[in-house]
C-alpha atoms as a PDB file:
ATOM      1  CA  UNK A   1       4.616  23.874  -2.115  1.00  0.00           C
ATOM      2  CA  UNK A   2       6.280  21.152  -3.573  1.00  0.00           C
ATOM      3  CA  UNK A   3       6.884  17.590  -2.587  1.00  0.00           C
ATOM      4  CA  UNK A   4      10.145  15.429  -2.931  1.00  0.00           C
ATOM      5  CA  UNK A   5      11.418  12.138  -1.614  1.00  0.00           C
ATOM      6  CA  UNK A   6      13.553  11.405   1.211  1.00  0.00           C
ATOM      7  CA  UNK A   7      14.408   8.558   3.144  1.00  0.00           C
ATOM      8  CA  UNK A   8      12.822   7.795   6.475  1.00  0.00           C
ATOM      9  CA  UNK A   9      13.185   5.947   9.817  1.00  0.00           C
ATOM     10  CA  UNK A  10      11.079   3.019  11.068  1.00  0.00           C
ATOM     11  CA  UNK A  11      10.386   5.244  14.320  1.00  0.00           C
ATOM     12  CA  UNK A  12       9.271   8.439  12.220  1.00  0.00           C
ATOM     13  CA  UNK A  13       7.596   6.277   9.537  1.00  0.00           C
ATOM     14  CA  UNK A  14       5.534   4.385  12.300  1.00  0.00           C
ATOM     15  CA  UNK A  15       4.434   7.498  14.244  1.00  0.00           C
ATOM     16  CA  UNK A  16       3.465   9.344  10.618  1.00  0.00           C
ATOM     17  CA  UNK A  17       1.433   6.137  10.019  1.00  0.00           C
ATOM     18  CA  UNK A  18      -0.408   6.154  13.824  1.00  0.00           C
ATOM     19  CA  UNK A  19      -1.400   9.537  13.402  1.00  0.00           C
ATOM     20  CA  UNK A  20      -2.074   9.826   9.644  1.00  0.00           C
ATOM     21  CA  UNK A  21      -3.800   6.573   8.407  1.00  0.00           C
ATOM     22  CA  UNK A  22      -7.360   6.608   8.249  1.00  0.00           C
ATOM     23  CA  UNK A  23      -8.080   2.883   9.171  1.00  0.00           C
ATOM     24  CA  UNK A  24      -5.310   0.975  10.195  1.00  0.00           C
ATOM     25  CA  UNK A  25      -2.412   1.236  11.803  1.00  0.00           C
ATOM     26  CA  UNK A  26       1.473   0.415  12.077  1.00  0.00           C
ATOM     27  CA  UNK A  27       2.372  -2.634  10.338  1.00  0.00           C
ATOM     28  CA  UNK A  28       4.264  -6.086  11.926  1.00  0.00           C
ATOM     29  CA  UNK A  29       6.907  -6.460   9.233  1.00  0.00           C
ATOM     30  CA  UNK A  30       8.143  -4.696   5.961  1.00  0.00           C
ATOM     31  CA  UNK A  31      11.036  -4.634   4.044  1.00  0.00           C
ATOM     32  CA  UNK A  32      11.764  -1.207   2.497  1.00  0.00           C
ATOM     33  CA  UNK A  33      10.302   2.609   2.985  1.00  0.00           C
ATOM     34  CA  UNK A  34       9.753   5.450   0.645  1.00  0.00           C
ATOM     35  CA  UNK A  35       9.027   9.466   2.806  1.00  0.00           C
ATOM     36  CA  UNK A  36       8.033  12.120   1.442  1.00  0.00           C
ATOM     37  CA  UNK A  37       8.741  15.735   2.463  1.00  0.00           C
ATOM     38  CA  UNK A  38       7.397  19.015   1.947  1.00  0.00           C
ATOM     39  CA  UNK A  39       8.579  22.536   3.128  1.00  0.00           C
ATOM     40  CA  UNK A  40      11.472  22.257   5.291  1.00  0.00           C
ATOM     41  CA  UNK A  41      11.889  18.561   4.839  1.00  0.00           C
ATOM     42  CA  UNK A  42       8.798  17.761   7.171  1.00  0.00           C
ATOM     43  CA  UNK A  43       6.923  14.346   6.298  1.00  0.00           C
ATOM     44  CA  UNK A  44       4.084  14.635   4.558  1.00  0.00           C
ATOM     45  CA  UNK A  45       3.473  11.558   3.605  1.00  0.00           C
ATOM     46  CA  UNK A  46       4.762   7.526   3.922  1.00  0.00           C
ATOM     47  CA  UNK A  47       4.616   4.601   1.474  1.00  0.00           C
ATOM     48  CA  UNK A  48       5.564   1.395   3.808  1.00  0.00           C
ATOM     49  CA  UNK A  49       6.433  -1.908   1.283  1.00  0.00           C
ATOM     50  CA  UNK A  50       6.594  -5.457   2.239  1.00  0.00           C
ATOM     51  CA  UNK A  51       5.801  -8.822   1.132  1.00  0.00           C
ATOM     52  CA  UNK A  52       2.296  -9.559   0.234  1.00  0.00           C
ATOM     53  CA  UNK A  53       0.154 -10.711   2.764  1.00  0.00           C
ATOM     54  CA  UNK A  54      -1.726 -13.406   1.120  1.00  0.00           C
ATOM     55  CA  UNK A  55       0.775 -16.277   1.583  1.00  0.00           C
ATOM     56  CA  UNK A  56      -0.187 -17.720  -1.905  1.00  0.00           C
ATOM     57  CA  UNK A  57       1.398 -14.619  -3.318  1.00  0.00           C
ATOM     58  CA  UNK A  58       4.474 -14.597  -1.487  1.00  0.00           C
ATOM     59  CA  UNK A  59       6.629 -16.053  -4.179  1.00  0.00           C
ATOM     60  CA  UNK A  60       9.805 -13.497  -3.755  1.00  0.00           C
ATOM     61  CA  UNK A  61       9.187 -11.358  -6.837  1.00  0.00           C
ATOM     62  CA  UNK A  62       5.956  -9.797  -5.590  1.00  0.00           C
ATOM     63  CA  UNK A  63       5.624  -6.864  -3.138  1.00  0.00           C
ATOM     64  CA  UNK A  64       3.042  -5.071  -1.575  1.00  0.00           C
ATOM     65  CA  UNK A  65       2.404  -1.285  -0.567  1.00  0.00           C
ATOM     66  CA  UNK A  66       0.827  -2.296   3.004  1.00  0.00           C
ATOM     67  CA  UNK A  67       0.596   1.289   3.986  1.00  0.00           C
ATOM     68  CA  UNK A  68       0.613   4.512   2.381  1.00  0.00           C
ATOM     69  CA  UNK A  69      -0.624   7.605   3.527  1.00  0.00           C
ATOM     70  CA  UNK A  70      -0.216  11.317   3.687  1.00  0.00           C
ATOM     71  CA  UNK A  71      -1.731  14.556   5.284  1.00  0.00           C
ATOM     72  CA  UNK A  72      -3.149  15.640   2.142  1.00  0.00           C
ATOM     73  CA  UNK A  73       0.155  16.750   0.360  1.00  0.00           C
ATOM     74  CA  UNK A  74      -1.009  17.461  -3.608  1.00  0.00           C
ATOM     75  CA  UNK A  75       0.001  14.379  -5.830  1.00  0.00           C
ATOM     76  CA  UNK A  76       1.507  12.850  -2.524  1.00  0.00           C
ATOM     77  CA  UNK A  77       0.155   9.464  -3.063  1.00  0.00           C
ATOM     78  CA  UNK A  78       0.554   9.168  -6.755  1.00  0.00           C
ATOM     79  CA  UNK A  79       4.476  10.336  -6.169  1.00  0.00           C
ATOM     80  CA  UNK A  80       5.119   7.855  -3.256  1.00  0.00           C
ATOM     81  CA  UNK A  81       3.193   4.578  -5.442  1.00  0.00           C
ATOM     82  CA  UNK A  82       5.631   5.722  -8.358  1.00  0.00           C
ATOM     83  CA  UNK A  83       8.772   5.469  -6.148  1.00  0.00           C
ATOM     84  CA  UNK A  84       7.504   2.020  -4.938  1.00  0.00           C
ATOM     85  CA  UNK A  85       7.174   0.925  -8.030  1.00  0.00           C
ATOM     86  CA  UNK A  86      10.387   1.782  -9.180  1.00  0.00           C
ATOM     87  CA  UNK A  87      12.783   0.943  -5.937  1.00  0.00           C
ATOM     88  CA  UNK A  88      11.059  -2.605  -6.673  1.00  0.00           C
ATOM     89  CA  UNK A  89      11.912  -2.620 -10.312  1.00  0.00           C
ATOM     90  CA  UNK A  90      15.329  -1.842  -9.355  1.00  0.00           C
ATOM     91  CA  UNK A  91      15.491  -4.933  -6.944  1.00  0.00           C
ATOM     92  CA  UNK A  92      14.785  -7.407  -9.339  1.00  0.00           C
ATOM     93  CA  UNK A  93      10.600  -7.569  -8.373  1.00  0.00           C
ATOM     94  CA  UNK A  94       8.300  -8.336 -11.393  1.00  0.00           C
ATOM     95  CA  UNK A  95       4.967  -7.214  -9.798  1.00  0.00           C
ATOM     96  CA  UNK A  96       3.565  -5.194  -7.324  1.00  0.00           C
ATOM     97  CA  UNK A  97       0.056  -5.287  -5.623  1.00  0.00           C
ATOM     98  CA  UNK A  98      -2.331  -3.135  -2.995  1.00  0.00           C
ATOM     99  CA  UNK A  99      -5.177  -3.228  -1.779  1.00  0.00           C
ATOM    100  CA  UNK A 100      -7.814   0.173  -1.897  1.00  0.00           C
ATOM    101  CA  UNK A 101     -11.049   0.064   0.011  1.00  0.00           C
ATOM    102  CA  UNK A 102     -13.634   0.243  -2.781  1.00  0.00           C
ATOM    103  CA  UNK A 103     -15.497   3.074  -1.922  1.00  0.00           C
ATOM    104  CA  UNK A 104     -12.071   5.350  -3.112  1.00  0.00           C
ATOM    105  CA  UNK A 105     -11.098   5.807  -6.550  1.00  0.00           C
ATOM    106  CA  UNK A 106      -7.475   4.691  -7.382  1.00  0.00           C
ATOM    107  CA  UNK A 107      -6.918   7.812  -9.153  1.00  0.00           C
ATOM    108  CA  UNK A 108      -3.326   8.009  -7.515  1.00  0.00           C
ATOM    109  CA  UNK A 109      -2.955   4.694  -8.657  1.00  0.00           C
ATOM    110  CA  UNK A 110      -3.409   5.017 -12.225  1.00  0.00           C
ATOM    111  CA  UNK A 111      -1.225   8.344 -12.315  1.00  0.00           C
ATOM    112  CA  UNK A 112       1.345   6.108 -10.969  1.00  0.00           C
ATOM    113  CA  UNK A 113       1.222   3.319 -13.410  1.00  0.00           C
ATOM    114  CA  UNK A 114      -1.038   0.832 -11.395  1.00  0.00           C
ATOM    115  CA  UNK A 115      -4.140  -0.555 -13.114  1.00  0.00           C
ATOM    116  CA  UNK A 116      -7.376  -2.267 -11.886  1.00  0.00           C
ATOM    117  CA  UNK A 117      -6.569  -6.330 -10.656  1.00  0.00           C
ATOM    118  CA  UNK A 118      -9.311  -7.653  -8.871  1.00  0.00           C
ATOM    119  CA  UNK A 119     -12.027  -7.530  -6.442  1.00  0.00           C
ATOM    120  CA  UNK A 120     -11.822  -8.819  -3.376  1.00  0.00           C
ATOM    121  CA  UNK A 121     -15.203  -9.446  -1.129  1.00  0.00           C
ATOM    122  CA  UNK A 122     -14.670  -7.575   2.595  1.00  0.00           C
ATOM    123  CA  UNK A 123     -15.400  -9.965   4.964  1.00  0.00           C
ATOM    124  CA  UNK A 124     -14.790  -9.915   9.341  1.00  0.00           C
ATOM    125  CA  UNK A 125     -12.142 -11.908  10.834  1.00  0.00           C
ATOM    126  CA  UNK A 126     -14.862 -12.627  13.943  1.00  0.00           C
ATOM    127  CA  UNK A 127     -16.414 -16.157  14.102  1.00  0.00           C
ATOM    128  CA  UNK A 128     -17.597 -18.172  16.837  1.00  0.00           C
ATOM    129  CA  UNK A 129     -14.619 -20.863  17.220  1.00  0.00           C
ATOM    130  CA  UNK A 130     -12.158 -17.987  17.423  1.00  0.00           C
ATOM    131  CA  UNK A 131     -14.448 -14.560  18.875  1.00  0.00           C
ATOM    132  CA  UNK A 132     -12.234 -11.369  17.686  1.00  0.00           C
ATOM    133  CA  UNK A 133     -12.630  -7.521  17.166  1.00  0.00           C
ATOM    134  CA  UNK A 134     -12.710  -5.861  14.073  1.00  0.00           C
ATOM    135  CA  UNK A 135     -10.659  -3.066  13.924  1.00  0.00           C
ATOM    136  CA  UNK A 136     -10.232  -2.359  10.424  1.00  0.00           C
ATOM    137  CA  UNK A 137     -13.323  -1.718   7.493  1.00  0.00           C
ATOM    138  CA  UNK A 138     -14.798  -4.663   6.480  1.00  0.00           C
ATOM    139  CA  UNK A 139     -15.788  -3.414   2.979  1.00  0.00           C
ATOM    140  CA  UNK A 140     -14.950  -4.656  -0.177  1.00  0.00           C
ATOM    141  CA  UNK A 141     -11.305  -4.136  -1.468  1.00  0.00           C
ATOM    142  CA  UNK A 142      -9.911  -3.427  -4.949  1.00  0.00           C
ATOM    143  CA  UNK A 143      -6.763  -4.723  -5.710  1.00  0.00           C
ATOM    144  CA  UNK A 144      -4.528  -2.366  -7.616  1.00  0.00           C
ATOM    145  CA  UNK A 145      -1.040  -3.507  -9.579  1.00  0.00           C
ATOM    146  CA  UNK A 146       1.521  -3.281 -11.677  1.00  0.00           C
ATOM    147  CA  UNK A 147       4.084  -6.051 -13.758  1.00  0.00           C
ATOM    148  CA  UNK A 148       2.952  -9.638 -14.867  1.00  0.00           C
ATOM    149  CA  UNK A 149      -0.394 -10.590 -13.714  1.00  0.00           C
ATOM    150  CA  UNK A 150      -2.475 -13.048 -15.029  1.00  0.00           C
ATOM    151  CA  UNK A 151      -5.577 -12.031 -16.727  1.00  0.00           C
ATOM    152  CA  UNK A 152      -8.292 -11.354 -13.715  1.00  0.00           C
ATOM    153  CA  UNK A 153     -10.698 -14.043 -14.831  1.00  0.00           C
ATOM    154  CA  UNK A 154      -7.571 -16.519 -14.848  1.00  0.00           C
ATOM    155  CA  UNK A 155      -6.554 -15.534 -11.264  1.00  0.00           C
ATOM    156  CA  UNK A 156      -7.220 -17.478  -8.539  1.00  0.00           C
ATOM    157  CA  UNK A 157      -5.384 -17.103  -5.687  1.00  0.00           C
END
């Protein structure tokens, strides 16, 4: 079976995302989306791109893959960071960033061109002036990207 791209819907890309992700869910805002289909043109997988989340980053040439997952399609994730990566090329971006829970690999990463950024320390969004529920891992992240970074020990955002 093999894999191609196709465009997809907020309302397909949203549902893929609810019942595909494997810690988080549908996201408040993005700005472009990259499908992927298998046999017959079903979704297989989703790459959902946006502006970066970190406010210090948001400086209109960086984007961010806030979501991306698929039901296991071969090379699925490695083919949907690749078209990311270029659509955002095309559109003038000079880097791109995500974030990886540090227990997985980044293998799909690399194969797409990615490389290793930056660690960042997991941490709960609970405290005692403002009591919440944590609903997504609270693990370390890696940060995984592409275009002009700074060196890592010279970034400080």
């Amino acid at each position: 079976m093999t894999s191609a791209l196709r465009p997809v819907q907020r309302i397909e890309a949203r549902q893929f995302v609810l019942d595909h992700h494997r810690h988080h869910g549908w996201v408040s805002g993005f700005l472009w989306l990259h499908g992927l289909a298998g046999e017959g043109d079903a979704l297989v997988g989703i790459a959902v791109v946006g502006r970066p989340v970190a406010r210090a980053l948001q400086d209109g040439l960086t984007m961010e893959v806030t979501r991306l997952c698929t039901d296991g399609a071969p090379n699925g994730c490695s083919m949907l960071y690749g078209a990311a990566r270029r659509a955002a090329i095309a559109k003038g971006y000079r880097r791109g960033l995500t974030y990886i829970l540090a227990s997985e690999t980044g293998t799909s990463l690399r194969a797409a061109g990615w490389r290793f950024l930056w660690r960042v320390p997991g941490r709960s969004w609970d405290t005692p002036s403002r009591p919440r529920t944590d609903k997504h891992p609270t693990e370390d992240k890696a940060a995984y990207g592409w275009g002009d970074w700074p060196a890592t020990a010279d970034f400080t955002a």
